[in-house]
C-alpha atoms as a PDB file:
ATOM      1  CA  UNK A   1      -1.258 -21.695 -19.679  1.00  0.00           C
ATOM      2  CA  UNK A   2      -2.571 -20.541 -16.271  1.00  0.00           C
ATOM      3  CA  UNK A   3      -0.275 -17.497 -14.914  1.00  0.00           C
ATOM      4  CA  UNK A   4      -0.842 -16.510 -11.573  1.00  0.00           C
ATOM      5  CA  UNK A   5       1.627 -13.232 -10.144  1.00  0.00           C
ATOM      6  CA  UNK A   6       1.458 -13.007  -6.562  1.00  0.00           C
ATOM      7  CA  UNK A   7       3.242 -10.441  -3.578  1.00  0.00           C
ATOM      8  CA  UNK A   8       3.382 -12.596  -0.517  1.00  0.00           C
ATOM      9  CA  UNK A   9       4.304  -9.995   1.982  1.00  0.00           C
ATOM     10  CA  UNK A  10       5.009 -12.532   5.140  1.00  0.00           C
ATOM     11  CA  UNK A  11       7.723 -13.807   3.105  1.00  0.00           C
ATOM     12  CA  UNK A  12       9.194 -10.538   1.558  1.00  0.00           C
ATOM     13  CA  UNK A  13       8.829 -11.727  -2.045  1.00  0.00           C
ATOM     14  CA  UNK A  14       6.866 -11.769  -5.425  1.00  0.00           C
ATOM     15  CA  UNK A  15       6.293 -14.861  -6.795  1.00  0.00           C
ATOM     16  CA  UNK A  16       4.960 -16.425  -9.967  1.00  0.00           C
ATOM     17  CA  UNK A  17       3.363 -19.569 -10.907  1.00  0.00           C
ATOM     18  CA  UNK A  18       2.271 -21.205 -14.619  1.00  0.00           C
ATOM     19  CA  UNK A  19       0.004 -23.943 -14.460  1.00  0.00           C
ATOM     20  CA  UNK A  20       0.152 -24.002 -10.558  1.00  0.00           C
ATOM     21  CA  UNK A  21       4.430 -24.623 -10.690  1.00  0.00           C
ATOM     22  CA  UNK A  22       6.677 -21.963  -8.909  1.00  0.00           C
ATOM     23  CA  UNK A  23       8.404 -20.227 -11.440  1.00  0.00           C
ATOM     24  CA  UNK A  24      10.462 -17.093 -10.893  1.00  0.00           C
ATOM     25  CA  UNK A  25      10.993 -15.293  -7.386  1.00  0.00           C
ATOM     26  CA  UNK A  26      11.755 -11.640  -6.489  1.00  0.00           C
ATOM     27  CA  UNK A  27      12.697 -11.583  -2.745  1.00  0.00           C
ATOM     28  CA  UNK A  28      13.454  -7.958  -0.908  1.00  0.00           C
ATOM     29  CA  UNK A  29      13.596  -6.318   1.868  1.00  0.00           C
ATOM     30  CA  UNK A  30      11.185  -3.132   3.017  1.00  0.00           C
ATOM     31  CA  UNK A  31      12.730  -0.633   5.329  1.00  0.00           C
ATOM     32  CA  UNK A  32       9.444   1.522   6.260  1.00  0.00           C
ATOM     33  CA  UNK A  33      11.373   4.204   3.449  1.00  0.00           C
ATOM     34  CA  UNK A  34      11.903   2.160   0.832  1.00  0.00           C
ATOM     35  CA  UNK A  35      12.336  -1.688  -0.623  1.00  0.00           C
ATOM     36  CA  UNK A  36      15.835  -2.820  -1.420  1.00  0.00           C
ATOM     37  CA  UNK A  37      15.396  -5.598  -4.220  1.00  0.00           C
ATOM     38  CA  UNK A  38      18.281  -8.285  -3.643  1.00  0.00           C
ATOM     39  CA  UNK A  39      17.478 -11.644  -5.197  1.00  0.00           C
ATOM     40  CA  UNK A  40      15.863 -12.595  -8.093  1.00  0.00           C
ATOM     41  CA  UNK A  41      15.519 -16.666  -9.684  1.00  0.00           C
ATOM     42  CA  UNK A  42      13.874 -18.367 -12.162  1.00  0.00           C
ATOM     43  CA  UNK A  43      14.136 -22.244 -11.722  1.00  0.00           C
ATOM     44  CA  UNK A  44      16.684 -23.304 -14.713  1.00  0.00           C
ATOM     45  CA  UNK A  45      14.544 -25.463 -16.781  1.00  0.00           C
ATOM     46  CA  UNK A  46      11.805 -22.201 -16.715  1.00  0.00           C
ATOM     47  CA  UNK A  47      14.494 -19.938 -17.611  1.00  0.00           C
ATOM     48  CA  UNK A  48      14.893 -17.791 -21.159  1.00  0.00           C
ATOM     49  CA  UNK A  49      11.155 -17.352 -21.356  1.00  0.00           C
ATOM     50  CA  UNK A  50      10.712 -13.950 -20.003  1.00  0.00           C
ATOM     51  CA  UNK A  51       9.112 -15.125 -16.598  1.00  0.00           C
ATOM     52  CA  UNK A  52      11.544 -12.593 -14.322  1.00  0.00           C
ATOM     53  CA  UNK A  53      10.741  -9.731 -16.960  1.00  0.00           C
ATOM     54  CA  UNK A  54       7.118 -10.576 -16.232  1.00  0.00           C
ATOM     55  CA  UNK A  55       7.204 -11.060 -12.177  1.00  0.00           C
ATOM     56  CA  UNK A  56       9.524  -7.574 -11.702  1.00  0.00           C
ATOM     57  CA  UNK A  57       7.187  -5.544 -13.929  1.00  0.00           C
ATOM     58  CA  UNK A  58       4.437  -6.999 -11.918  1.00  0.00           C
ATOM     59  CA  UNK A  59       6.472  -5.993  -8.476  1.00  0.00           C
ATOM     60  CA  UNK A  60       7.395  -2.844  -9.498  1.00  0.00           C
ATOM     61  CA  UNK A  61       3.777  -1.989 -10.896  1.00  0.00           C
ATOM     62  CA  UNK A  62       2.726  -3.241  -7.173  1.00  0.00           C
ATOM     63  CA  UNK A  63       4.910  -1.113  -4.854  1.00  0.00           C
ATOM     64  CA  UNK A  64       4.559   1.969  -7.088  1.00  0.00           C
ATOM     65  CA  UNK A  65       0.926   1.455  -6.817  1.00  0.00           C
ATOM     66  CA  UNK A  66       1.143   0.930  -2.662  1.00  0.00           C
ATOM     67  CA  UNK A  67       3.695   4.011  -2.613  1.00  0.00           C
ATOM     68  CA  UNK A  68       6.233   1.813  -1.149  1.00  0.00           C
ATOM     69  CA  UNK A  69       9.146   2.837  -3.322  1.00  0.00           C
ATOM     70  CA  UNK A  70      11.811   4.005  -3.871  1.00  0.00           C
ATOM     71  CA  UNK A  71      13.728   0.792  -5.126  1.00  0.00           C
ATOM     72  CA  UNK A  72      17.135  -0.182  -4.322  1.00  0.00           C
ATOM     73  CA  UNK A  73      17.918  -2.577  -6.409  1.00  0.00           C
ATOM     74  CA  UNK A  74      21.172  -4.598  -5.089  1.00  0.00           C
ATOM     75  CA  UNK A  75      19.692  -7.307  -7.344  1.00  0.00           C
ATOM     76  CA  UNK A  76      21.443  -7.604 -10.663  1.00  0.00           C
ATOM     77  CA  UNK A  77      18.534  -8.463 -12.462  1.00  0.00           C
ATOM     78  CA  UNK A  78      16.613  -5.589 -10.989  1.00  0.00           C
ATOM     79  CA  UNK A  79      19.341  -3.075 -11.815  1.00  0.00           C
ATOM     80  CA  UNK A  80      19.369  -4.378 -15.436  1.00  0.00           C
ATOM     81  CA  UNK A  81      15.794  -4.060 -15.469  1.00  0.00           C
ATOM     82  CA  UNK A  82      15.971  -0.424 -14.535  1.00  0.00           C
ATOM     83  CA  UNK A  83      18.175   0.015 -17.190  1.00  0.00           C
ATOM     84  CA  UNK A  84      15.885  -1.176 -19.813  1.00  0.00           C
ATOM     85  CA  UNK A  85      12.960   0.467 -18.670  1.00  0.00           C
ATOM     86  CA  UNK A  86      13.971   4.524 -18.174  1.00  0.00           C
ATOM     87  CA  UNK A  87      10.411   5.139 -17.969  1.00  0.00           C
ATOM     88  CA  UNK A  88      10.256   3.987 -14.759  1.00  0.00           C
ATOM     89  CA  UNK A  89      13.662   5.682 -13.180  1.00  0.00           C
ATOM     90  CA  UNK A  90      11.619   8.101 -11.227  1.00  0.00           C
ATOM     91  CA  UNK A  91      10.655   4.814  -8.798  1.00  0.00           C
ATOM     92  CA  UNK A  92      14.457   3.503  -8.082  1.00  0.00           C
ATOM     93  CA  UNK A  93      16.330   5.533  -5.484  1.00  0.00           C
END
């Protein structure tokens, strides 16, 4: 199983494919002082395999690494995420 984890800036979203299918989708919106997180899917029939734990680890791992943070996450999913991972509060606003 090929996964490929992407940040497509032009569209304001992370995606991710396996074997070359769109998966799961983190779209947001960067405001020069920080990225507000507001929609996150995985296609149904992908779903309950841990693909949006996977893509928002891989987006927050990306704009902490760029220094584009903080996060506002108006997302549920994102905020949930947040909440299991304390370790990285110091990146949400």
């Amino acid at each position: 199983m090929a996964t490929d984890l992407r940040h497509e800036p032009d569209a304001h979203r992370y995606t991710m494919f396996v074997d070359g299918e769109l998966v799961s989708v983190a779209e947001y919106l960067d405001h020069g002082r920080g990225i507000v997180f507001h929609h996150t899917v995985t296609i149904p029939k992908h779903r309950g395999n841990g693909y949006a734990d996977r893509l928002i680890t891989f987006a927050m791992d990306d704009v902490e690494r760029r220094g584009a943070g903080p996060v506002s996450p108006t997302c549920w999913y994102v905020a949930e995420w947040f909440d299991r991972h304390p370790e990285r509060a110091g990146l949400r606003a």
